[in-house]
PDB file of N, CA and C in Angstrom:
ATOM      1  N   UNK A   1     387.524  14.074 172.079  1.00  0.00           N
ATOM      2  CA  UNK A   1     386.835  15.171 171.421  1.00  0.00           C
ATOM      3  C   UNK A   1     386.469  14.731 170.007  1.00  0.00           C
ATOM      4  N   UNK A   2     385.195  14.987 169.531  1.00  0.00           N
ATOM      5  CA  UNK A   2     384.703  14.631 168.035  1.00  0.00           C
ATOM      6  C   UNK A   2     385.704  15.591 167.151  1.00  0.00           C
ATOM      7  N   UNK A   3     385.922  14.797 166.114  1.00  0.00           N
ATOM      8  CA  UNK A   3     386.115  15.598 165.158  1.00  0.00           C
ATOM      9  C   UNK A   3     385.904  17.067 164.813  1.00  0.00           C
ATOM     10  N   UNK A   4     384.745  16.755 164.589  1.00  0.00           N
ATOM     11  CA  UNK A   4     384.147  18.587 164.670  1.00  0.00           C
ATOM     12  C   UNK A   4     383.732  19.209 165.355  1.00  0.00           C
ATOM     13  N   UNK A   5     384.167  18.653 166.583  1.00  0.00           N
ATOM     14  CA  UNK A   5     384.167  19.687 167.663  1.00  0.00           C
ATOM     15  C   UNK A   5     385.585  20.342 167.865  1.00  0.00           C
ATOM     16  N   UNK A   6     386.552  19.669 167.389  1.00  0.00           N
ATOM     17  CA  UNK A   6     387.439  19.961 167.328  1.00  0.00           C
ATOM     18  C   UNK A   6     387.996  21.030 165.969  1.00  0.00           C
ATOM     19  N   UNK A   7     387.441  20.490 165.228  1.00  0.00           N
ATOM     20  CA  UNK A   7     387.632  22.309 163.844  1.00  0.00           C
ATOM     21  C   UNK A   7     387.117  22.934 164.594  1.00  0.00           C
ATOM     22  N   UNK A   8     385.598  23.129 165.005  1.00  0.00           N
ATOM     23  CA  UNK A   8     385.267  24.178 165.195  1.00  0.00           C
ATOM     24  C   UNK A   8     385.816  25.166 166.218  1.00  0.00           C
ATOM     25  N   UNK A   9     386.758  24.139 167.553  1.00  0.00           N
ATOM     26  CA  UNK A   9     387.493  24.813 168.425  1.00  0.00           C
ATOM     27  C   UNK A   9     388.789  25.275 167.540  1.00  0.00           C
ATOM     28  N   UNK A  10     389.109  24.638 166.741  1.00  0.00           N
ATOM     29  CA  UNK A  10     390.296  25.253 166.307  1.00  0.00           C
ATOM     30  C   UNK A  10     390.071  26.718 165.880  1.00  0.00           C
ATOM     31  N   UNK A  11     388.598  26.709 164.664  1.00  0.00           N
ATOM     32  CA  UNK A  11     388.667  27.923 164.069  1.00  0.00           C
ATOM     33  C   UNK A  11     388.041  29.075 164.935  1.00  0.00           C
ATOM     34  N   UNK A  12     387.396  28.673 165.578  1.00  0.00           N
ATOM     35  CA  UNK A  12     386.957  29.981 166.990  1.00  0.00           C
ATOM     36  C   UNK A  12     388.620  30.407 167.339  1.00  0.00           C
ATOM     37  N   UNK A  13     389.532  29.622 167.627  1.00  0.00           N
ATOM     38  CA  UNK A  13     390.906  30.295 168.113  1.00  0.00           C
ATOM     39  C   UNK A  13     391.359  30.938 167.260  1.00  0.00           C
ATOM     40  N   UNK A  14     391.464  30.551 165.930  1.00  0.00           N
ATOM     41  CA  UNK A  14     391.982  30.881 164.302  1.00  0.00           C
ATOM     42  C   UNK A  14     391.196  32.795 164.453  1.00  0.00           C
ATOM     43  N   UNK A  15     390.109  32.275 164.884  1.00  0.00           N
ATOM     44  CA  UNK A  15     389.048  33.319 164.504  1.00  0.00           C
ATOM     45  C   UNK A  15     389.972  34.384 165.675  1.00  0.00           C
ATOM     46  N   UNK A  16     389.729  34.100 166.740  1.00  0.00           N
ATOM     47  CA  UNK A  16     389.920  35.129 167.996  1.00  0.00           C
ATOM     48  C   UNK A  16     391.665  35.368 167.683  1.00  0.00           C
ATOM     49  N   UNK A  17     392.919  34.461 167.453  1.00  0.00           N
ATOM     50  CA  UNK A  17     393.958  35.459 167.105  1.00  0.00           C
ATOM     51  C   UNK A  17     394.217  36.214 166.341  1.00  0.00           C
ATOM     52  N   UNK A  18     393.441  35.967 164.763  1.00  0.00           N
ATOM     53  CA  UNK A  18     393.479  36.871 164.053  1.00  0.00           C
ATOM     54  C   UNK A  18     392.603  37.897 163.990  1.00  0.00           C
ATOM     55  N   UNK A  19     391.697  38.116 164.936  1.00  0.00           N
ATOM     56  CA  UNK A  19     390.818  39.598 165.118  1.00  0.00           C
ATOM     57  C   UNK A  19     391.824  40.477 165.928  1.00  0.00           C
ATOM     58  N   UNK A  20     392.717  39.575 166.805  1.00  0.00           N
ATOM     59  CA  UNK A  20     393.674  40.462 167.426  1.00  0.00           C
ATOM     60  C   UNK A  20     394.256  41.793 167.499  1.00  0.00           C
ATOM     61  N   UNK A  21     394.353  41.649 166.147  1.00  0.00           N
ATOM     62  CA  UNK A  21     394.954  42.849 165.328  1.00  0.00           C
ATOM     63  C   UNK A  21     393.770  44.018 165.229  1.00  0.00           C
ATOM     64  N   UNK A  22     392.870  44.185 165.182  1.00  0.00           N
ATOM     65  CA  UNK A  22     391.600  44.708 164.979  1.00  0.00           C
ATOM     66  C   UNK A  22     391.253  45.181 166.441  1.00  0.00           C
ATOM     67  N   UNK A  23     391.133  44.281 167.423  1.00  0.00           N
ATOM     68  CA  UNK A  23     390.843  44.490 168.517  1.00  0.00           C
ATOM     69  C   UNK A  23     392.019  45.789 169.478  1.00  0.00           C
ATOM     70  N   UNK A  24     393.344  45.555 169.230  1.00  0.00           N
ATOM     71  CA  UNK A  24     394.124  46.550 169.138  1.00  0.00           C
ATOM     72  C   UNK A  24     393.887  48.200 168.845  1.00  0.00           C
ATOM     73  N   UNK A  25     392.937  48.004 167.688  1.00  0.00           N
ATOM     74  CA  UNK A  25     392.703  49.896 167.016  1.00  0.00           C
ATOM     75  C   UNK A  25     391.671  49.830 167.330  1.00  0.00           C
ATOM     76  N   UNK A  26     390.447  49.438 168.325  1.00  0.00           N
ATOM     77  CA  UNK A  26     389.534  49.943 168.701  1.00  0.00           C
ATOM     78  C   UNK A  26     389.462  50.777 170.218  1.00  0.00           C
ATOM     79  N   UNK A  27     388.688  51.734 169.395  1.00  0.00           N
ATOM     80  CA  UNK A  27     388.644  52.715 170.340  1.00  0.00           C
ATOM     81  C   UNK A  27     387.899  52.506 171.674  1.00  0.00           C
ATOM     82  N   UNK A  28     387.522  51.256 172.010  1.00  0.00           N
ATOM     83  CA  UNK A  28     386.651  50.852 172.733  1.00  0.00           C
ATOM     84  C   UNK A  28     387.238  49.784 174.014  1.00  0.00           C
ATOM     85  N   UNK A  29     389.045  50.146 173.669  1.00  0.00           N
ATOM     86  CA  UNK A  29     390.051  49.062 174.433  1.00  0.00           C
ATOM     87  C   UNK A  29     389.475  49.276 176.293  1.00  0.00           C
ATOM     88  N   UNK A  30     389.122  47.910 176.706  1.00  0.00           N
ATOM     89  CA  UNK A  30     389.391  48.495 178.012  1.00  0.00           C
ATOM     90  C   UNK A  30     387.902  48.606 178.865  1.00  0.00           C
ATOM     91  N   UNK A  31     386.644  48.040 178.162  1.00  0.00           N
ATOM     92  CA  UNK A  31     385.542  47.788 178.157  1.00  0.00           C
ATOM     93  C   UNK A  31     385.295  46.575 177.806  1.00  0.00           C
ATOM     94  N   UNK A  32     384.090  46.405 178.248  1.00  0.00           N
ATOM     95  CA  UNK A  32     383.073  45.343 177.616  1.00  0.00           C
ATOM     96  C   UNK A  32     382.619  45.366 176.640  1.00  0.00           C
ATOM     97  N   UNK A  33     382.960  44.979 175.232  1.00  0.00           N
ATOM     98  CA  UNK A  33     382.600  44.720 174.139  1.00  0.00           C
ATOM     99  C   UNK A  33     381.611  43.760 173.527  1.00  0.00           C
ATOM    100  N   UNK A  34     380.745  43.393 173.008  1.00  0.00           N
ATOM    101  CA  UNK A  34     380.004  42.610 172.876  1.00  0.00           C
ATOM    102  C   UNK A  34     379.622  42.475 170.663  1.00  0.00           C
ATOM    103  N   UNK A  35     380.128  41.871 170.157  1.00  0.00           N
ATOM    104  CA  UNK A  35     379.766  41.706 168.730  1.00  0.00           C
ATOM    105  C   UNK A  35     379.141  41.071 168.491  1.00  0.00           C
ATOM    106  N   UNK A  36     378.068  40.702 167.679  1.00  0.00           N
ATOM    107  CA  UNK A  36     376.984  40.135 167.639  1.00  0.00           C
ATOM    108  C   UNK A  36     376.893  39.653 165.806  1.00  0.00           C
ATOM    109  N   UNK A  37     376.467  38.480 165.530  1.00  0.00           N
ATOM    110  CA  UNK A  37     376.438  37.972 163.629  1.00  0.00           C
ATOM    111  C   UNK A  37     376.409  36.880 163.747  1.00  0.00           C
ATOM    112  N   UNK A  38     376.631  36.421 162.822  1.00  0.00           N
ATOM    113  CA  UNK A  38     376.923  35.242 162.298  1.00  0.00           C
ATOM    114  C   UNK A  38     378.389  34.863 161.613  1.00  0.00           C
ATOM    115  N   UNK A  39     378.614  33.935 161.912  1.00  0.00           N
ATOM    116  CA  UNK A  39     380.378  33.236 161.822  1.00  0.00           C
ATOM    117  C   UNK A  39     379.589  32.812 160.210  1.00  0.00           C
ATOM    118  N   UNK A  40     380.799  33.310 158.874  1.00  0.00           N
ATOM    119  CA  UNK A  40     380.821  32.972 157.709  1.00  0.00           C
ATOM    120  C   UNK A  40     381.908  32.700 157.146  1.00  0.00           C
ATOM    121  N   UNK A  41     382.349  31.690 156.623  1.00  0.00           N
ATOM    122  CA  UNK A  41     383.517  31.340 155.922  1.00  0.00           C
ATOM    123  C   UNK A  41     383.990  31.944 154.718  1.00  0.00           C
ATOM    124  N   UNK A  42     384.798  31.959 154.256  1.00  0.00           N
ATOM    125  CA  UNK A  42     385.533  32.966 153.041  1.00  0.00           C
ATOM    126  C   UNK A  42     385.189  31.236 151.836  1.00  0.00           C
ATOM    127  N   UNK A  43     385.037  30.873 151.745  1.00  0.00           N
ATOM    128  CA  UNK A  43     385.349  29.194 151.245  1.00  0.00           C
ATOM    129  C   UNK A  43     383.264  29.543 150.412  1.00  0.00           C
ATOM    130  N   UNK A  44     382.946  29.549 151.257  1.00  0.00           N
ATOM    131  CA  UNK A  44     380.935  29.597 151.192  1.00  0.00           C
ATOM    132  C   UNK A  44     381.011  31.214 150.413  1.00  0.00           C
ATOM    133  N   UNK A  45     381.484  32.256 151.120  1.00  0.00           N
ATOM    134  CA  UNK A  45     381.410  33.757 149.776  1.00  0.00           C
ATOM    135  C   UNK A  45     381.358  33.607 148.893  1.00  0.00           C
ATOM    136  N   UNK A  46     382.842  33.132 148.896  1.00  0.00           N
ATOM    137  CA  UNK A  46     383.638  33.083 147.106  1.00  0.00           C
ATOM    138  C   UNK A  46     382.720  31.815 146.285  1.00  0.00           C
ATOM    139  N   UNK A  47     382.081  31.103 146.838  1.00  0.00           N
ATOM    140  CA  UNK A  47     381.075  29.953 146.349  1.00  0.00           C
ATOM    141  C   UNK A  47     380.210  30.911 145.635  1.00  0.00           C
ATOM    142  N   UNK A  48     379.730  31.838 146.809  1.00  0.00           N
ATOM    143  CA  UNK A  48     378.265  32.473 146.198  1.00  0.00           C
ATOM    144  C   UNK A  48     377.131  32.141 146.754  1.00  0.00           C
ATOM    145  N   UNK A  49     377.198  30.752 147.028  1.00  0.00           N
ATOM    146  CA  UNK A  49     375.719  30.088 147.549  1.00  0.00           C
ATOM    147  C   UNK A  49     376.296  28.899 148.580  1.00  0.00           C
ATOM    148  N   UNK A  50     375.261  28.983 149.779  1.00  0.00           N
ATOM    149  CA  UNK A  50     375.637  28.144 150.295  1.00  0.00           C
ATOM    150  C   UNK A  50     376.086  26.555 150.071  1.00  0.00           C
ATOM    151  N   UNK A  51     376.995  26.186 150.240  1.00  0.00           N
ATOM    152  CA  UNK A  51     377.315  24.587 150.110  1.00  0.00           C
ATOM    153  C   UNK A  51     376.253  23.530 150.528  1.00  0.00           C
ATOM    154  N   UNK A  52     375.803  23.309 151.875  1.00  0.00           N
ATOM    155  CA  UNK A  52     374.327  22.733 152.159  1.00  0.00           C
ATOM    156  C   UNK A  52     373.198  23.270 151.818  1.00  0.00           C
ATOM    157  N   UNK A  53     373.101  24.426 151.437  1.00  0.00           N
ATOM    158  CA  UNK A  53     371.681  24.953 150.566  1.00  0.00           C
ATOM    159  C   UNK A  53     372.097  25.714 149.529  1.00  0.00           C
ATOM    160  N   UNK A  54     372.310  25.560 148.268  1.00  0.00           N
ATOM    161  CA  UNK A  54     372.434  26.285 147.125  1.00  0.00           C
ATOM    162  C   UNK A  54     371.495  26.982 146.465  1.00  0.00           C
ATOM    163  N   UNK A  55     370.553  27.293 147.142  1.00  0.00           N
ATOM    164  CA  UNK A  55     369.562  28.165 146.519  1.00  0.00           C
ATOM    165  C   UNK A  55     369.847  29.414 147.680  1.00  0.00           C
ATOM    166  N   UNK A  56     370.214  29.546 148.348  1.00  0.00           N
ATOM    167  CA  UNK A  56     370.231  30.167 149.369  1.00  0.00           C
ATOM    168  C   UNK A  56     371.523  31.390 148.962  1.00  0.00           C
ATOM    169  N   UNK A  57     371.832  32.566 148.840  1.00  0.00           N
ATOM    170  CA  UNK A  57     372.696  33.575 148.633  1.00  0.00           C
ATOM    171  C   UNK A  57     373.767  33.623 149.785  1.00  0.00           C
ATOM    172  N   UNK A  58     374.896  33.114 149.784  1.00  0.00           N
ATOM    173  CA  UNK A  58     375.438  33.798 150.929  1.00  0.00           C
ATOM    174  C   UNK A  58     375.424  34.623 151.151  1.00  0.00           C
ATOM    175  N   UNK A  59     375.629  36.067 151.254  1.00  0.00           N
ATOM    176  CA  UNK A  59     375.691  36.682 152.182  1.00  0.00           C
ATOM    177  C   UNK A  59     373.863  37.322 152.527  1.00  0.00           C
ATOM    178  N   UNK A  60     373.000  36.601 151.518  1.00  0.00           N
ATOM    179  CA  UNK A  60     371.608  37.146 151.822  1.00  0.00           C
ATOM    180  C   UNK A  60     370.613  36.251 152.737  1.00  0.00           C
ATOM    181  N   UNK A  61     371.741  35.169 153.306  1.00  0.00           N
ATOM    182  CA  UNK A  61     370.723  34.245 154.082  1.00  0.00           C
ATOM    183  C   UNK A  61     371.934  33.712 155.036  1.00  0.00           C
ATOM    184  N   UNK A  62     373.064  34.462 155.573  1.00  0.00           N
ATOM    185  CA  UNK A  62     373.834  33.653 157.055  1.00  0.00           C
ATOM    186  C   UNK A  62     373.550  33.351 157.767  1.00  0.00           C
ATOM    187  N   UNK A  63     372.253  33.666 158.118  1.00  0.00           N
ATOM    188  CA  UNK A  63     371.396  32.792 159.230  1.00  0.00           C
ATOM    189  C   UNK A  63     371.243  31.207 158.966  1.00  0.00           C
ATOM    190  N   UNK A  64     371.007  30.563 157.670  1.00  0.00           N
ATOM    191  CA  UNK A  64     371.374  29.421 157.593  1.00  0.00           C
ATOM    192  C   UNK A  64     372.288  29.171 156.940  1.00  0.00           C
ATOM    193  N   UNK A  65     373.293  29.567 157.559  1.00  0.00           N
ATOM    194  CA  UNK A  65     374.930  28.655 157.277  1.00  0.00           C
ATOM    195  C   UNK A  65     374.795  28.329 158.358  1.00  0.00           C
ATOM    196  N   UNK A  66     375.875  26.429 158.220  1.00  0.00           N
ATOM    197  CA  UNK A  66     376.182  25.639 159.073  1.00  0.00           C
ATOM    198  C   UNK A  66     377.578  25.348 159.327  1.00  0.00           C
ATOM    199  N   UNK A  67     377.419  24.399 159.671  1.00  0.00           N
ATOM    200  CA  UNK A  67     379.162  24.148 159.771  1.00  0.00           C
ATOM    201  C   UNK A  67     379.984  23.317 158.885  1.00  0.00           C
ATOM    202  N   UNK A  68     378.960  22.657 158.407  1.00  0.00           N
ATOM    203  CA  UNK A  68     378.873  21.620 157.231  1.00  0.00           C
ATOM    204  C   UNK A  68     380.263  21.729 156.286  1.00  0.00           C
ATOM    205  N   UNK A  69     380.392  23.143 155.590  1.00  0.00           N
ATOM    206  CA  UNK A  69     381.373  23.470 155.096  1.00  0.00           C
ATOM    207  C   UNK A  69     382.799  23.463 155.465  1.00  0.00           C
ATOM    208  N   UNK A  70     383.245  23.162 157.002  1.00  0.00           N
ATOM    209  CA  UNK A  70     384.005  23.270 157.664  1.00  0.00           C
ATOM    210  C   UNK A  70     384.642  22.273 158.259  1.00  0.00           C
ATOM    211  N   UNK A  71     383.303  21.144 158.411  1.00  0.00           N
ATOM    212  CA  UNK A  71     383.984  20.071 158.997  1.00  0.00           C
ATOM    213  C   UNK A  71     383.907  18.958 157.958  1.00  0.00           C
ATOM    214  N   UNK A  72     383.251  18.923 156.892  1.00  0.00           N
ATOM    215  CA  UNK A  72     382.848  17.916 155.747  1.00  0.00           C
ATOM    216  C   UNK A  72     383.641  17.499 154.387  1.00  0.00           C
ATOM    217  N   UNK A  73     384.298  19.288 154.723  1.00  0.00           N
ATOM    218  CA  UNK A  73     385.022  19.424 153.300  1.00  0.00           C
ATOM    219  C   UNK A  73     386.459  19.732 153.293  1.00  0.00           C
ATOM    220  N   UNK A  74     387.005  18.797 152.137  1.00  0.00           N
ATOM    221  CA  UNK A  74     388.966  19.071 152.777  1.00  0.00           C
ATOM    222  C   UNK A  74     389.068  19.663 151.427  1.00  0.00           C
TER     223      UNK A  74
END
């Protein structure tokens, strides 16, 4: 497995146990749920601007965030 295929499997799991808790108080237990966005890092927010495009606003352009931030940077 590549490298970053491998963060990114990690943090999809990271991602899905800790919604856990969330998924619990919805009133919607017990159905087909479907959420829909874009995956954004807390690391790129608190930046302000994206890391591979700095002209770009995080939270006014998540459509181009990558992964860049995730697998590039320790």
């Amino acid at each position: 497995m590549q490298p970053s295929s491998f963060l990114l499997a990690s943090f999809l799991v990271v991602m899905s146990v800790t919604s856990g808790t969330s998924a619990q108080n919805c009133s919607a237990q017990g159905k087909n749920v479907t959420a829909t966005g874009f995956v954004m890092d807390n690391y790129c927010i608190d930046l302000g601007n994206l890391m591979d495009n700095p002209t770009v606003k995080t939270l006014e352009g998540p459509e181009v965030h990558s992964i860049h931030c995730l697998v590039d940077l320790k």
